[in-house]
Protein backbone atom coordinates (compact mmCIF):
# COMPACT_ATOMS: atom_id res chain seq x y z
CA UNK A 1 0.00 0.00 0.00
CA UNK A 2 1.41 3.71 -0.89
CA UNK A 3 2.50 5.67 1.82
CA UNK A 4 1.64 8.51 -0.21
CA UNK A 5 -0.89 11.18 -1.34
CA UNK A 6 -1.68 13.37 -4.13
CA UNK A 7 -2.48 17.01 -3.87
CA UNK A 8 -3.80 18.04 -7.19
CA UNK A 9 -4.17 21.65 -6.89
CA UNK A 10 -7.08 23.15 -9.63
CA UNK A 11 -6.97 27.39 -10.83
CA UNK A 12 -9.43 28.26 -13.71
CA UNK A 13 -9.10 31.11 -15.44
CA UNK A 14 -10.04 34.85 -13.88
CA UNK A 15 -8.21 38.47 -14.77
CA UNK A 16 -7.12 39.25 -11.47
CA UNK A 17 -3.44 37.71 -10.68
CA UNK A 18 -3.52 36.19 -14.59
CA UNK A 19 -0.12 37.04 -15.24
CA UNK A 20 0.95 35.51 -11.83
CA UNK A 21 1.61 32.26 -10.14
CA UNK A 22 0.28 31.62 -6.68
CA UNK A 23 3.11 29.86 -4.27
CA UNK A 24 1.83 26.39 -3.10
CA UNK A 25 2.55 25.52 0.47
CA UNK A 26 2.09 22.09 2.25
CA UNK A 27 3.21 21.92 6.37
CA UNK A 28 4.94 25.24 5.93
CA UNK A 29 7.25 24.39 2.63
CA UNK A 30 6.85 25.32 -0.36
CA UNK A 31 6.01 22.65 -2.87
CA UNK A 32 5.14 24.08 -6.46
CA UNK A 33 3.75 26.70 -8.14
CA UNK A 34 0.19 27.26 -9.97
CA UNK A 35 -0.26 29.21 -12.75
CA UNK A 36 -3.58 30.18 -14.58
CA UNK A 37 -6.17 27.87 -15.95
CA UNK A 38 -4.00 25.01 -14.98
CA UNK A 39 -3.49 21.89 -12.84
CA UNK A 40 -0.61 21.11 -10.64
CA UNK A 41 0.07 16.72 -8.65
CA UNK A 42 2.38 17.45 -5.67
CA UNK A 43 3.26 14.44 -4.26
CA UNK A 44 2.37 14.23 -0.48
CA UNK A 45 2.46 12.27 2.81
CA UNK A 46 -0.35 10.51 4.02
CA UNK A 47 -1.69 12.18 7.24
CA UNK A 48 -3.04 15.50 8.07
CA UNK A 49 -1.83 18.03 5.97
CA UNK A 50 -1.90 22.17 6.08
CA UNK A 51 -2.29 23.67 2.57
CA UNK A 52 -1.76 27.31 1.95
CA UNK A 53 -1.45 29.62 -1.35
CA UNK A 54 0.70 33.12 -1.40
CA UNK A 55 0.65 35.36 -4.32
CA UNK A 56 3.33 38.46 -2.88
CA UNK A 57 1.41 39.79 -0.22
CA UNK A 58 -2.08 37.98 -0.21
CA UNK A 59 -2.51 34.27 1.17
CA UNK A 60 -5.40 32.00 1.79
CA UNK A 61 -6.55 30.97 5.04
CA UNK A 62 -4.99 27.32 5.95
CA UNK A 63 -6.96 24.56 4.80
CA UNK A 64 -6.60 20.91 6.73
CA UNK A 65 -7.38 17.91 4.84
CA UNK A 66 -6.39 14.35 5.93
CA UNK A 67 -4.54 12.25 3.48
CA UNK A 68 -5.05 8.61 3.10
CA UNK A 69 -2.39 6.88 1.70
CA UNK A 70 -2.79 6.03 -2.26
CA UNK A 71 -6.15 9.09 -1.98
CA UNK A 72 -6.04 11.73 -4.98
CA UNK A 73 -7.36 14.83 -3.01
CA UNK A 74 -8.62 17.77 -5.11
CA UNK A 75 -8.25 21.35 -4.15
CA UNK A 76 -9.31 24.79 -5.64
CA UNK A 77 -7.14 27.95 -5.65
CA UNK A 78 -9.07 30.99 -6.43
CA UNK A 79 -9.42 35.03 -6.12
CA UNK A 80 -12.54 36.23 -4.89
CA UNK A 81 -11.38 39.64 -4.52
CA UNK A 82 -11.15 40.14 -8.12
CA UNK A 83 -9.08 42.64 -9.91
CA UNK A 84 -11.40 45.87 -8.73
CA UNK A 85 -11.43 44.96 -4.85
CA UNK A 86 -8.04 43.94 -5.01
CA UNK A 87 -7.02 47.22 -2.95
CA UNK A 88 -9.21 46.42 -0.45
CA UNK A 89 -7.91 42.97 -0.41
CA UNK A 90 -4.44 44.05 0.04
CA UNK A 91 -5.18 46.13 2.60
CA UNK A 92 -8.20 44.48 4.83
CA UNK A 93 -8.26 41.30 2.99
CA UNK A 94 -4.69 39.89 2.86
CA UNK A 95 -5.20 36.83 5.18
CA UNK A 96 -7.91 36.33 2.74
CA UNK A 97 -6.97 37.43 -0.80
CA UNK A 98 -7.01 33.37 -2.08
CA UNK A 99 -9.40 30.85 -1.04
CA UNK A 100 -8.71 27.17 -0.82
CA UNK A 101 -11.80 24.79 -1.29
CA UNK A 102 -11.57 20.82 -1.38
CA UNK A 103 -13.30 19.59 -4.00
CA UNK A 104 -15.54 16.58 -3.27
CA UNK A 105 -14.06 13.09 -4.29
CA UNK A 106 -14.75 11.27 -7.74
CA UNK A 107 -15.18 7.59 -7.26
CA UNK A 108 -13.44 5.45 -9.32
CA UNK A 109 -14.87 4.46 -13.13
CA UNK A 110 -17.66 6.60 -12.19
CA UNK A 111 -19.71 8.45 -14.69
CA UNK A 112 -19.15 12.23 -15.59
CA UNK A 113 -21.43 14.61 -14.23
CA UNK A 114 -24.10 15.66 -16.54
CA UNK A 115 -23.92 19.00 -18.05
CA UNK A 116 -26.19 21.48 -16.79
């Protein structure tokens, strides 16, 4: 059995931070780097894990997941703020600025989701 996790980290698109990558961070290191409308595996240890994203001066607020070993865990990076509240989010916001969500867990050789 795999001792191991994976973190796949999900951003879609969005015009505020497009032309930058947020920082990935797992237990306080830094693991990778996500750019825009892309995916990023990071290869992690089963177990409870902290997950945080930085862009400069904005972060998220911590997200714990537990990682079973051999589990694919899926997690969203996003801005909320958007690129006209972004001064407020600098300024107020910038414990907030990204937002990490989990994203519920496919089963295996299950069917897609129907389009809505």
């Amino acid at each position: 059995m795999p001792a191991n996790s994976t973190l796949r980290i999900v951003r879609h698109g969005g015009y505020a931070d497009a032309l930058r990558s947020y920082k990935i961070f797992v237990n306080g290191s830094q693991v990778g780097t996500i750019a825009r409308k892309s995916t990023v595996n990071i290869e992690v240890p089963s177990g409870p894990l902290t997950v945080e994203a930085r862009v400069d001066w904005g972060r998220s607020r911590p997200l714990r997941i537990e990682a079973q070993p051999g589990q694919t865990i899926e997690v969203e990076v996003a801005n909320h703020w958007g690129a006209w509240l972004s001064l407020w989010g600098i300024t107020f916001g910038a414990g907030s600025y990204l937002t990490l969500s989990q994203l519920p867990t496919k089963a295996q050789g299950s069917p897609p989701a129907p389009a809505s």
